[in-house]
C-alpha atoms as a PDB file:
ATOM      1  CA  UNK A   1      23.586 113.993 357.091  1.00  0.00           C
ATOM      2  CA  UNK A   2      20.492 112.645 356.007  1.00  0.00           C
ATOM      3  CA  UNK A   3      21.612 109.473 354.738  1.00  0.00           C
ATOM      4  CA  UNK A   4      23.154 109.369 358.467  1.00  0.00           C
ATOM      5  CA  UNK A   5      19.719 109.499 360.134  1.00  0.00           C
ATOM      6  CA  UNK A   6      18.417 106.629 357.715  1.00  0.00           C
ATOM      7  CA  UNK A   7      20.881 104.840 358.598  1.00  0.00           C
ATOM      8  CA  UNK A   8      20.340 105.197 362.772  1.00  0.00           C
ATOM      9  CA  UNK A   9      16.784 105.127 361.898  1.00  0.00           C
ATOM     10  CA  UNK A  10      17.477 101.162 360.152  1.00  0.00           C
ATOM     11  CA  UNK A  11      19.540 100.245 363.010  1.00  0.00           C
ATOM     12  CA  UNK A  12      16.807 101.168 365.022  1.00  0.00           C
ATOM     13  CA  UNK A  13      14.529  99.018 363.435  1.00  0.00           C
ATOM     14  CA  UNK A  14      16.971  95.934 363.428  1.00  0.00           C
ATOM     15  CA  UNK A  15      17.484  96.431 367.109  1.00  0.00           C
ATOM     16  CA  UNK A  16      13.940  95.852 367.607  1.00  0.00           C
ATOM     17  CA  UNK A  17      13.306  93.304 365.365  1.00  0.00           C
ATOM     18  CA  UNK A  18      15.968  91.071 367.068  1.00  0.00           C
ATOM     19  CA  UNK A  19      14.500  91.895 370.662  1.00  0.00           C
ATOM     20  CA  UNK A  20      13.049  88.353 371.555  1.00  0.00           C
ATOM     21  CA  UNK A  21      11.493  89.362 374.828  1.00  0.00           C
ATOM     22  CA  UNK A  22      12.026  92.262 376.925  1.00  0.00           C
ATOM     23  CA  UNK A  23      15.295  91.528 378.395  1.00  0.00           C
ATOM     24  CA  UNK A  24      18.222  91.833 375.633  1.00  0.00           C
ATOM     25  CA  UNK A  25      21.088  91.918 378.138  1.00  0.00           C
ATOM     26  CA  UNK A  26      21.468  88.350 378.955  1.00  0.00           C
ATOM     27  CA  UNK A  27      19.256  87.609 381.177  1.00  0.00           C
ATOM     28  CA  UNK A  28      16.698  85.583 380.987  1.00  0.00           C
ATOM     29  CA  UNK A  29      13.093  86.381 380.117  1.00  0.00           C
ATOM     30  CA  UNK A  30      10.768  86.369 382.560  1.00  0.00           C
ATOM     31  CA  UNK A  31       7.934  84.058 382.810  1.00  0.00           C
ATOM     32  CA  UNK A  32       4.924  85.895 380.772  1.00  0.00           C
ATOM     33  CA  UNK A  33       2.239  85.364 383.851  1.00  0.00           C
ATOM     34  CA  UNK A  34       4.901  88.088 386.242  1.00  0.00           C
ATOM     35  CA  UNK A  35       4.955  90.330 382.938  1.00  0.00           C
ATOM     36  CA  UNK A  36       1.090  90.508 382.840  1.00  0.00           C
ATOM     37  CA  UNK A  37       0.546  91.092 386.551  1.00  0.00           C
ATOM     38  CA  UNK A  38       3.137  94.196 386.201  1.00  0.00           C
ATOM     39  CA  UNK A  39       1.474  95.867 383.552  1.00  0.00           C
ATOM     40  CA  UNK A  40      -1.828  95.084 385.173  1.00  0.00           C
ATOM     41  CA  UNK A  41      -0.909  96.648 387.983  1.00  0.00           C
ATOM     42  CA  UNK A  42       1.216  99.633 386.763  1.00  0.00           C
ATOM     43  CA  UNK A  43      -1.223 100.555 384.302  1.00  0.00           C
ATOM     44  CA  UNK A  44      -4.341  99.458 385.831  1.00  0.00           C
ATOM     45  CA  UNK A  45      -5.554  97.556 383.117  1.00  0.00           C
ATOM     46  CA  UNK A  46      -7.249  94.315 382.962  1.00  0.00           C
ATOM     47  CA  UNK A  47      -5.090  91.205 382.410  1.00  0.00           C
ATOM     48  CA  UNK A  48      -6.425  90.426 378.950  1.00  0.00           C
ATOM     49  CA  UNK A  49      -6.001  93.920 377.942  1.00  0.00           C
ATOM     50  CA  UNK A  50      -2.371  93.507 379.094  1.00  0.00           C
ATOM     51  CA  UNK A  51      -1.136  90.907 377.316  1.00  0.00           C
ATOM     52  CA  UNK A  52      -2.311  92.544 374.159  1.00  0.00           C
ATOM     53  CA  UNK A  53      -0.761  95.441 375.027  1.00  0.00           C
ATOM     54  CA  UNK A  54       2.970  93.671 375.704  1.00  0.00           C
ATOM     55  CA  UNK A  55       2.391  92.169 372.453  1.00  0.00           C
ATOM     56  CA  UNK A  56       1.750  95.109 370.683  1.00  0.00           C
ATOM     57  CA  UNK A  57       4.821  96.861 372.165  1.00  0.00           C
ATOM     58  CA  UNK A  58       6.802  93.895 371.630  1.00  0.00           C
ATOM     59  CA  UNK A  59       5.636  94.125 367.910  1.00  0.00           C
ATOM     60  CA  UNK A  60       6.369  97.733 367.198  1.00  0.00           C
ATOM     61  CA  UNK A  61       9.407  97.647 365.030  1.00  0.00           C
ATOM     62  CA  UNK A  62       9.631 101.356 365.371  1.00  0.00           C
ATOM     63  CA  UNK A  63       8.777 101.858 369.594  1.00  0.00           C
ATOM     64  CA  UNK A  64      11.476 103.804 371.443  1.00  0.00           C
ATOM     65  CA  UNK A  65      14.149 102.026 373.006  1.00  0.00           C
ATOM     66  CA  UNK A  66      16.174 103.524 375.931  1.00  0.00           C
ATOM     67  CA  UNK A  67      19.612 103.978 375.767  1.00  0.00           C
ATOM     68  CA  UNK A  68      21.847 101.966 378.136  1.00  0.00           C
ATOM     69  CA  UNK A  69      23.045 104.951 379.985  1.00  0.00           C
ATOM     70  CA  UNK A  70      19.703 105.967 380.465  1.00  0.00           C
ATOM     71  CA  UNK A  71      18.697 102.712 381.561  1.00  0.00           C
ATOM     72  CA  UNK A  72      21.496 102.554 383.751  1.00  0.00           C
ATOM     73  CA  UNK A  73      20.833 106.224 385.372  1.00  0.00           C
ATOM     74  CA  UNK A  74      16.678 105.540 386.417  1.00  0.00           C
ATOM     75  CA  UNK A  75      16.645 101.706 386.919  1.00  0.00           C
ATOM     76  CA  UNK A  76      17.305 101.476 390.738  1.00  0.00           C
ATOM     77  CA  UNK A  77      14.378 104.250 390.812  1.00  0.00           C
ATOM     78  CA  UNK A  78      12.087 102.284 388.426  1.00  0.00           C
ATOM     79  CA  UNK A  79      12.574  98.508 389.655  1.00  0.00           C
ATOM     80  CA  UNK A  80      11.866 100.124 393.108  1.00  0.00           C
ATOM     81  CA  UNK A  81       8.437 101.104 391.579  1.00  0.00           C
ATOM     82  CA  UNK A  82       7.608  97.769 390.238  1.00  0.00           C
ATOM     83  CA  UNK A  83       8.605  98.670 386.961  1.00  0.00           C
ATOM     84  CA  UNK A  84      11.226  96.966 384.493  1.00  0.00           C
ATOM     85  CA  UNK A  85      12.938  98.231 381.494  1.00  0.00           C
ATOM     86  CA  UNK A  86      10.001  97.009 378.689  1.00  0.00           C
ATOM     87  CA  UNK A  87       7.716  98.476 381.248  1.00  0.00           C
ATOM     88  CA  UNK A  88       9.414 101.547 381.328  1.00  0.00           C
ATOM     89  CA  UNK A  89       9.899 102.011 377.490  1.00  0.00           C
ATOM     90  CA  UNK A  90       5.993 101.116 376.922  1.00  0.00           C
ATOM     91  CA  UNK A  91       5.294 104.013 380.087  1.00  0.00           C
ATOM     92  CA  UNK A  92       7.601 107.089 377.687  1.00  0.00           C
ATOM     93  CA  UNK A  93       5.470 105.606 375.187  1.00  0.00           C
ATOM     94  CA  UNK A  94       2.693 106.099 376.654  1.00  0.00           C
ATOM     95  CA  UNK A  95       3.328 109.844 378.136  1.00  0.00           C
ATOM     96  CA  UNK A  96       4.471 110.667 374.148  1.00  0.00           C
ATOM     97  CA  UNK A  97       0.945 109.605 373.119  1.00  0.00           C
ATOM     98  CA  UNK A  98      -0.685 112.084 376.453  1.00  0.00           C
ATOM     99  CA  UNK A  99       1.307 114.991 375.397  1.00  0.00           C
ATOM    100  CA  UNK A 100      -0.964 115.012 372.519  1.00  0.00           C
ATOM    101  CA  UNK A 101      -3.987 114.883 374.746  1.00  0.00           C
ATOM    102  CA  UNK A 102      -5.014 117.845 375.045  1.00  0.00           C
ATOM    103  CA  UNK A 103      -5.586 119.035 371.909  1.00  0.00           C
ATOM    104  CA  UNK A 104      -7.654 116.616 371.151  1.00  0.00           C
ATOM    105  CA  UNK A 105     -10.167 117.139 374.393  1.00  0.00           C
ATOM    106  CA  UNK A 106     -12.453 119.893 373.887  1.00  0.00           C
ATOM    107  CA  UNK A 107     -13.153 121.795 377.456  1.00  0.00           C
ATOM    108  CA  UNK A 108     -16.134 121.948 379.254  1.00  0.00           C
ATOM    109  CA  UNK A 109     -17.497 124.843 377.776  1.00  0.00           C
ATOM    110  CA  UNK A 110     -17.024 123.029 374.536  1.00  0.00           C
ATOM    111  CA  UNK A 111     -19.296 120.177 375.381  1.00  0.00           C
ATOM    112  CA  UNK A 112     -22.225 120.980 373.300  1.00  0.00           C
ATOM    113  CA  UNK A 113     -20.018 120.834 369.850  1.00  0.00           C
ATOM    114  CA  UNK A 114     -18.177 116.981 371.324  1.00  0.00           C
ATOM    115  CA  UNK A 115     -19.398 114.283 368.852  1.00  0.00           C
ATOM    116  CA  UNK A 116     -18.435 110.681 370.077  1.00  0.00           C
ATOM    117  CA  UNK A 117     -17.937 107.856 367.778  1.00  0.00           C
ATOM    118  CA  UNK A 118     -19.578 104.492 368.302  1.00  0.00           C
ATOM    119  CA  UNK A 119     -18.158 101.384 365.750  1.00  0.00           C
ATOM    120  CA  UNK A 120     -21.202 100.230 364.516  1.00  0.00           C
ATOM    121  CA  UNK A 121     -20.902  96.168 365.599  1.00  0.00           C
ATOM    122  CA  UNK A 122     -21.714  93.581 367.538  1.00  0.00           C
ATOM    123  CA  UNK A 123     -25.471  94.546 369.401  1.00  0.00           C
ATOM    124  CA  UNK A 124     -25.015  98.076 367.521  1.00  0.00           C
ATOM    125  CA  UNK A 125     -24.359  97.282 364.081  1.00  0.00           C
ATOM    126  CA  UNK A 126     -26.416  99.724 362.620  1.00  0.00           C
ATOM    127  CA  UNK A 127     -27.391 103.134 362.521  1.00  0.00           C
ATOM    128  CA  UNK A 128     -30.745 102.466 363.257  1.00  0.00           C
ATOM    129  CA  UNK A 129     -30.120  99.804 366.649  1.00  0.00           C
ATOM    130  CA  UNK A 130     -28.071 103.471 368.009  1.00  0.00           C
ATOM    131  CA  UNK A 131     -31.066 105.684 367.456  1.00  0.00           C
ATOM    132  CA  UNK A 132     -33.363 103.031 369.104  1.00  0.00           C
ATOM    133  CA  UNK A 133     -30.934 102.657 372.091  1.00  0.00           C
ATOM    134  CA  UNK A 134     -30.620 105.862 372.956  1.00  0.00           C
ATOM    135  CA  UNK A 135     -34.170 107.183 371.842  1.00  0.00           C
ATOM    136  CA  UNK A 136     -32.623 109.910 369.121  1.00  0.00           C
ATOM    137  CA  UNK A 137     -35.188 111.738 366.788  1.00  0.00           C
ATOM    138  CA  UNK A 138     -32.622 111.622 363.960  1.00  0.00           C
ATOM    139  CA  UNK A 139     -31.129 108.961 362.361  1.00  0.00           C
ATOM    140  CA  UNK A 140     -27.371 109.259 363.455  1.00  0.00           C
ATOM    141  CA  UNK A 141     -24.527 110.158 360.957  1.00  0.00           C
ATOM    142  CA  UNK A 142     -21.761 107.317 360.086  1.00  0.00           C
ATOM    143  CA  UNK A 143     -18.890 108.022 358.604  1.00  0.00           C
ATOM    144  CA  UNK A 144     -16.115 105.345 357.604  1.00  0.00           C
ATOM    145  CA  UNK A 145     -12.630 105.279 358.975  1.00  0.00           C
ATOM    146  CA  UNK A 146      -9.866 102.628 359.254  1.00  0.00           C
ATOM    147  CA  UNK A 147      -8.207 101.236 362.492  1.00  0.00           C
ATOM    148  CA  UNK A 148      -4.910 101.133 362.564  1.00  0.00           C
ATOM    149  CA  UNK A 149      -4.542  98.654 365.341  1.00  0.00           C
ATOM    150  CA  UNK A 150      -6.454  96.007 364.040  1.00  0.00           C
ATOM    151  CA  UNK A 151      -5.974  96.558 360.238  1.00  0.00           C
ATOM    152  CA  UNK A 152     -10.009  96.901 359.009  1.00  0.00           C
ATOM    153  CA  UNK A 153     -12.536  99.330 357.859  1.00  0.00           C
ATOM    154  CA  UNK A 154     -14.916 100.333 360.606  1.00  0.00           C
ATOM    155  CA  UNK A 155     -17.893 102.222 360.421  1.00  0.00           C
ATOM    156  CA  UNK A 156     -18.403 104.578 363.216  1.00  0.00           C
ATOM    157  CA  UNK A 157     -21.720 106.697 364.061  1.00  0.00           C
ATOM    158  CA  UNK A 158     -21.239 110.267 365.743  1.00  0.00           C
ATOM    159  CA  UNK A 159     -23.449 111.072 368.636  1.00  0.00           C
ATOM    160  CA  UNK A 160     -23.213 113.909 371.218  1.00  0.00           C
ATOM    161  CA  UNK A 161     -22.807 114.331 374.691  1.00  0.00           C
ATOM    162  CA  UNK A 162     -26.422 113.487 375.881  1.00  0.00           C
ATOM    163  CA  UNK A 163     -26.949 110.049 373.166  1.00  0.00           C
ATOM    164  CA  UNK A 164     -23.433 109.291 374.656  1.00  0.00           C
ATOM    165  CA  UNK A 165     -25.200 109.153 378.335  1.00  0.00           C
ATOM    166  CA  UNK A 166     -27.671 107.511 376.944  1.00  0.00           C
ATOM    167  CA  UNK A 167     -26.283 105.125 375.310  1.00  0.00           C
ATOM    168  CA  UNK A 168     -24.100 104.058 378.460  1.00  0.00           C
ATOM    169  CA  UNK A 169     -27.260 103.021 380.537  1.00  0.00           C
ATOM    170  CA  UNK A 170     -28.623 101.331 377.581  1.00  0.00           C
ATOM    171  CA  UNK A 171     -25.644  99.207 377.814  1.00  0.00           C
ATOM    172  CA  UNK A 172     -25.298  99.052 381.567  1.00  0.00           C
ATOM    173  CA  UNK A 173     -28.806  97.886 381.509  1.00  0.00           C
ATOM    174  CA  UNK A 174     -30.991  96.423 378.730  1.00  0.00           C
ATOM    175  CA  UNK A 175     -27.937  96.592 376.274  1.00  0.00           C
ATOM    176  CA  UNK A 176     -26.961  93.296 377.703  1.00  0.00           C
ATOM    177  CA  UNK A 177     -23.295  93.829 377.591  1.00  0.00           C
ATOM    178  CA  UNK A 178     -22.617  92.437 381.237  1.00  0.00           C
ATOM    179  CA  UNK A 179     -21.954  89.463 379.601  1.00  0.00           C
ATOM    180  CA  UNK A 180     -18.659  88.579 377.950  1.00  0.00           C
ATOM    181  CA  UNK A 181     -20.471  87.672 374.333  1.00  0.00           C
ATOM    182  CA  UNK A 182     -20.924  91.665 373.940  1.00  0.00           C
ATOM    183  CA  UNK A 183     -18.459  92.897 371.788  1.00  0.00           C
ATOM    184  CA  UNK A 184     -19.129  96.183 370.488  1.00  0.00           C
ATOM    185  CA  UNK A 185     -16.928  99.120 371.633  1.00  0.00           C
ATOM    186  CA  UNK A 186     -19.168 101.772 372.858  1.00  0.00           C
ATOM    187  CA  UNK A 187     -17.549 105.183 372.898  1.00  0.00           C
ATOM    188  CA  UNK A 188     -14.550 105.239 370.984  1.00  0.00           C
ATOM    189  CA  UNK A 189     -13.449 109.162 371.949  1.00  0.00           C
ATOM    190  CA  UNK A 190     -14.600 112.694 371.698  1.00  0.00           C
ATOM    191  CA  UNK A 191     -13.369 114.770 368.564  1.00  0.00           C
ATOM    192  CA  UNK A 192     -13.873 118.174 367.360  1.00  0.00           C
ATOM    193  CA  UNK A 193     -13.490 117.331 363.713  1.00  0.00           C
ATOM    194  CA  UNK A 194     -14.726 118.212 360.656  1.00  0.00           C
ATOM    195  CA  UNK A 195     -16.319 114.594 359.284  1.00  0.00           C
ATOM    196  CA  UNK A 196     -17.218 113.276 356.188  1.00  0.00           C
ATOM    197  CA  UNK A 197     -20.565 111.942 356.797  1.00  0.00           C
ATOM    198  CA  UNK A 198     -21.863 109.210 354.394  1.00  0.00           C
END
């Protein structure tokens, strides 16, 4: 049975690999420009943002693919809604990843134990640049972590709920990060973790 599942599993994988674009029933691929202004406006993100995001989906070897059948049984709902079948597959995607949601936000009562985690680059490459920016007595912990997405060490600093105010009109104002040269990510989520501080 097992060696069953592998096998499904490597199929799986081989299916995706040979996916060129997102239509593999014959017909041709879409121009790229009408495949960014769906997901733009489906998933109200920003154009750039996207474009990385079809790539990424179009790079996971091991994303969920629909079925035919199922295909077959929502698609007159779905193109009605602006959405097409890569679409679709990146939305159940997307709804897997939310069913873990909650778990990971702490309620409102739990606010005063939230630490946030700011990647210490661009204008806020330091500890030190975070506690000036948002006016902290302490000198912020930083623990390391790897991203996944982008394949690198980061180092993150943990702040709570009030440095994470403050450190969103420091960037909305003096922070400079109107422009497009700014490229630190600010807040990068809130977690109620245990963290190994260096």
């Amino acid at each position: 049975m097992a060696h069953y599942t592998i096998h499904q599993e490597l199929e799986a994988l081989a299916g995706n690999a040979d996916t060129v674009g997102p239509q593999d029933d014959g017909v041709s691929s879409e121009l790229i420009s009408r495949t960014i202004d769906r997901w733009h406006t489906l998933f109200g993100i920003s154009k750039s943002d996207a474009v990385d995001r079809i790539m990424e989906h179009r790079n996971n070897l091991t994303r969920t693919r629909v079925s035919d059948a199922h295909w077959d049984a929502v698609e007159t709902e779905k193109i009605a809604a602006g959405c097409d079948r890569e679409a679709y597959e990146y939305e159940l995607e997307l709804q897997k990843k939310k069913a873990f949601l909650p778990d990971l936000l702490p309620s409102s009562d739990d606010a005063s134990t939230v630490t946030y985690l700011v990647e210490l680059s661009g204008p806020l490459d330091s500890p030190e640049k975070v506690r000036h920016a948002v006016k902290m007595a302490e000198m912020p912990a930083v623990v390391e972590g790897w991203s996944v997405q982008e394949g690198r060490a980061v180092s993150l600093c943990c702040i709570d709920v009030a440095a994470k105010s403050a450190l969103l009109r420091w960037a909305a104002g003096e922070g400079g990060w109107k422009t497009p040269r700014a490229t630190s990510r600010i807040i990068l989520g809130p977690y109620k973790l245990r963290l190994r501080r260096r």
